[in-house]
C-alpha atoms as a PDB file:
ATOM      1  CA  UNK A   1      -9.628   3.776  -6.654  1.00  0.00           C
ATOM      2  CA  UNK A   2     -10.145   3.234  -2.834  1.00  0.00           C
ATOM      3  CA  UNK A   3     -13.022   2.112  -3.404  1.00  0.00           C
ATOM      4  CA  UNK A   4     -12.695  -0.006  -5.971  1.00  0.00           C
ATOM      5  CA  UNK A   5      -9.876  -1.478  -4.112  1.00  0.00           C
ATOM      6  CA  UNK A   6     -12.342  -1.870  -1.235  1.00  0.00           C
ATOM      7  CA  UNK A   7     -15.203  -3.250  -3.199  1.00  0.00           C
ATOM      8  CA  UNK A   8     -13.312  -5.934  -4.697  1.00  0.00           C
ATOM      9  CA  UNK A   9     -11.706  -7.388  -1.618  1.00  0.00           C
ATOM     10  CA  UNK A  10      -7.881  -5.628  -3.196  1.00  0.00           C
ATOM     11  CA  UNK A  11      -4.397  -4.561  -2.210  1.00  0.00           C
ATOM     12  CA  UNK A  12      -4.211  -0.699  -3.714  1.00  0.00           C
ATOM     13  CA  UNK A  13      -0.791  -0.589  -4.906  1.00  0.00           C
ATOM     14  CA  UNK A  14      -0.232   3.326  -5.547  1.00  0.00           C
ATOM     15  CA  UNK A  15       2.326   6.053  -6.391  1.00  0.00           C
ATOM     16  CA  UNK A  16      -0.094   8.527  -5.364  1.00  0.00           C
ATOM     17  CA  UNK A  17       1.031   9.760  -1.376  1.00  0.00           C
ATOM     18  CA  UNK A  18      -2.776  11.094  -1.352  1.00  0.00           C
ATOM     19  CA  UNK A  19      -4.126   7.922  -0.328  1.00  0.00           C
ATOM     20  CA  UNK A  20      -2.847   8.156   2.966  1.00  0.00           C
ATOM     21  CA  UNK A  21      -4.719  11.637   3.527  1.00  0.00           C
ATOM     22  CA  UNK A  22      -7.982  10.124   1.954  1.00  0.00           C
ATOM     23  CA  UNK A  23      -8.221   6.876   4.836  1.00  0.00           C
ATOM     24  CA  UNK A  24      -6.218   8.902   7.667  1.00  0.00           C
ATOM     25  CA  UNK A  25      -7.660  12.341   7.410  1.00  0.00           C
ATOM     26  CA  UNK A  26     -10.665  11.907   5.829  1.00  0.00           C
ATOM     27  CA  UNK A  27     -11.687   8.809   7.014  1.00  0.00           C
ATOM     28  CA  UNK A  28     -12.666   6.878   3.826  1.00  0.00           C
ATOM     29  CA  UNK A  29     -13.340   3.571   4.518  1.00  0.00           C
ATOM     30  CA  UNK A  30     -10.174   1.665   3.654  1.00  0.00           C
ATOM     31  CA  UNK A  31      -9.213  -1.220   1.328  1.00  0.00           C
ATOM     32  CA  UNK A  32      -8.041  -4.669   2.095  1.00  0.00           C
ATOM     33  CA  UNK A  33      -4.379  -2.944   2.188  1.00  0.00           C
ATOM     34  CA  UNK A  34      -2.578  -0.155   0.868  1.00  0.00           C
ATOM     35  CA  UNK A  35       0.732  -0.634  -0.792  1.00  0.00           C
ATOM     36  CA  UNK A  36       2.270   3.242  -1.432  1.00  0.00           C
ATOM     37  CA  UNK A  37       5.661   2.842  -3.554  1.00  0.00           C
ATOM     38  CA  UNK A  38       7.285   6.357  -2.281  1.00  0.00           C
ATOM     39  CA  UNK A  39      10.097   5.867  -5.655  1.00  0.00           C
ATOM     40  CA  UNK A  40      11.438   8.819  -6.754  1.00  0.00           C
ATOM     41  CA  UNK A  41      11.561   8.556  -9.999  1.00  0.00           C
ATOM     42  CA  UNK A  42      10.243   5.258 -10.567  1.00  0.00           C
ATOM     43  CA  UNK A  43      12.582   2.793 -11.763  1.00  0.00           C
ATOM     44  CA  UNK A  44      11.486  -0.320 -13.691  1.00  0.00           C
ATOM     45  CA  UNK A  45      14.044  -2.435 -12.198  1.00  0.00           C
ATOM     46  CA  UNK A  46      13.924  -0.854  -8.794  1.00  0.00           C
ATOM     47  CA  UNK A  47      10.011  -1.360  -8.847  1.00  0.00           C
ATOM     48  CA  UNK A  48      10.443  -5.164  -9.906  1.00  0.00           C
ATOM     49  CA  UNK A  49      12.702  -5.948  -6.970  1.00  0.00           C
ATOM     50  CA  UNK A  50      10.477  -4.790  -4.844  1.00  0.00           C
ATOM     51  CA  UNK A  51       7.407  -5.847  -6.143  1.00  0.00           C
ATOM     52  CA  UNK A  52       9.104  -9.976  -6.602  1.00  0.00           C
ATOM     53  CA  UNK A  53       9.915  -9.093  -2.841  1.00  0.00           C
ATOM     54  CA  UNK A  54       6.643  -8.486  -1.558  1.00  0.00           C
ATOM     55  CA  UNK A  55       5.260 -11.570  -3.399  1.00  0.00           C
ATOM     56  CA  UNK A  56       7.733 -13.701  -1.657  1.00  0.00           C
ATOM     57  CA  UNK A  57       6.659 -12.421   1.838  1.00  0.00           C
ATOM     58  CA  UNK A  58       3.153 -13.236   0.877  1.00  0.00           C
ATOM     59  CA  UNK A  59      -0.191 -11.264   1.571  1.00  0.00           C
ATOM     60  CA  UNK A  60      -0.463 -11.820   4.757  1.00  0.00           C
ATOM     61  CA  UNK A  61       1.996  -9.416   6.137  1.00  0.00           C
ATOM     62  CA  UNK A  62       0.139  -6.747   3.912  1.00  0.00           C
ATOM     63  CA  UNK A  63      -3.351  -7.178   5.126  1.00  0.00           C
ATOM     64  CA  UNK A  64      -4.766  -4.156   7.620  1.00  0.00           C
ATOM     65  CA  UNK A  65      -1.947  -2.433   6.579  1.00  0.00           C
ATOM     66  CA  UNK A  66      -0.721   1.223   4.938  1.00  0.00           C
ATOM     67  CA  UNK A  67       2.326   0.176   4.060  1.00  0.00           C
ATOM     68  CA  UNK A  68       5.113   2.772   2.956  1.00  0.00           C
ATOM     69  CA  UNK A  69       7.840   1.202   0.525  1.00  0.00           C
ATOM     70  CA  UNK A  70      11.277   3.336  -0.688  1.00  0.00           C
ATOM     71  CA  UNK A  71      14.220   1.992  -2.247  1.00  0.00           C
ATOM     72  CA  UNK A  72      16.006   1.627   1.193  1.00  0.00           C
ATOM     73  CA  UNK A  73      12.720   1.087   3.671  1.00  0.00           C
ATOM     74  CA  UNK A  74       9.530   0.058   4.501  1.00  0.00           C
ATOM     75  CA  UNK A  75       7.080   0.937   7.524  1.00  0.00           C
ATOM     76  CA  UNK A  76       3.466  -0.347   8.111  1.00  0.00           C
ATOM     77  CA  UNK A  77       0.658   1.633   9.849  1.00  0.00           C
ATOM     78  CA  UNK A  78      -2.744  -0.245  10.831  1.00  0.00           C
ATOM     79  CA  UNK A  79      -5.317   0.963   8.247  1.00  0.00           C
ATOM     80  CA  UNK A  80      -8.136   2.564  10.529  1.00  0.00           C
ATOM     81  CA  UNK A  81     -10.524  -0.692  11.373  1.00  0.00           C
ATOM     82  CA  UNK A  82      -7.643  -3.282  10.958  1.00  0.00           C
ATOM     83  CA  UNK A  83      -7.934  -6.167  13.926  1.00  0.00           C
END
């Protein structure tokens, strides 16, 4: 998936934490961005709030970024390469 995600110029949105060890410890080349939805257990609602969220922000804020979303938080780490 990353690199599919990478290939086609995407955001990864994921539920999978592995992606994290794949571009940081591993050094895969990363996607565009990484969106990892850390929702235990996922919730449809929950998930749509945060997902109409993160449209309304825009892209921008996403790009060159592993960003970490819970219910209550979100934190952003430069994806290796990011300028």
């Amino acid at each position: 998936m990353i690199g599919f995600a990478r290939d086609q110029q995407r955001i990864l949105l994921s539920f999978d934490r592995d992606h994290g060890d794949l571009i940081f410890g591993r050094a895969f080349a990363p996607p565009r961005a990484v969106v990892y939805l850390r929702l235990y257990p996922p919730n449809t609602e929950t998930l749509e709030q945060i997902l109409a969220g993160l449209m309304a922000l825009g892209e921008k804020i996403l790009d060159g970024q592993f960003t970490v979303i819970s219910e209550d938080n979100m934190r952003q780490r430069a994806l290796p390469g990011a300028s």
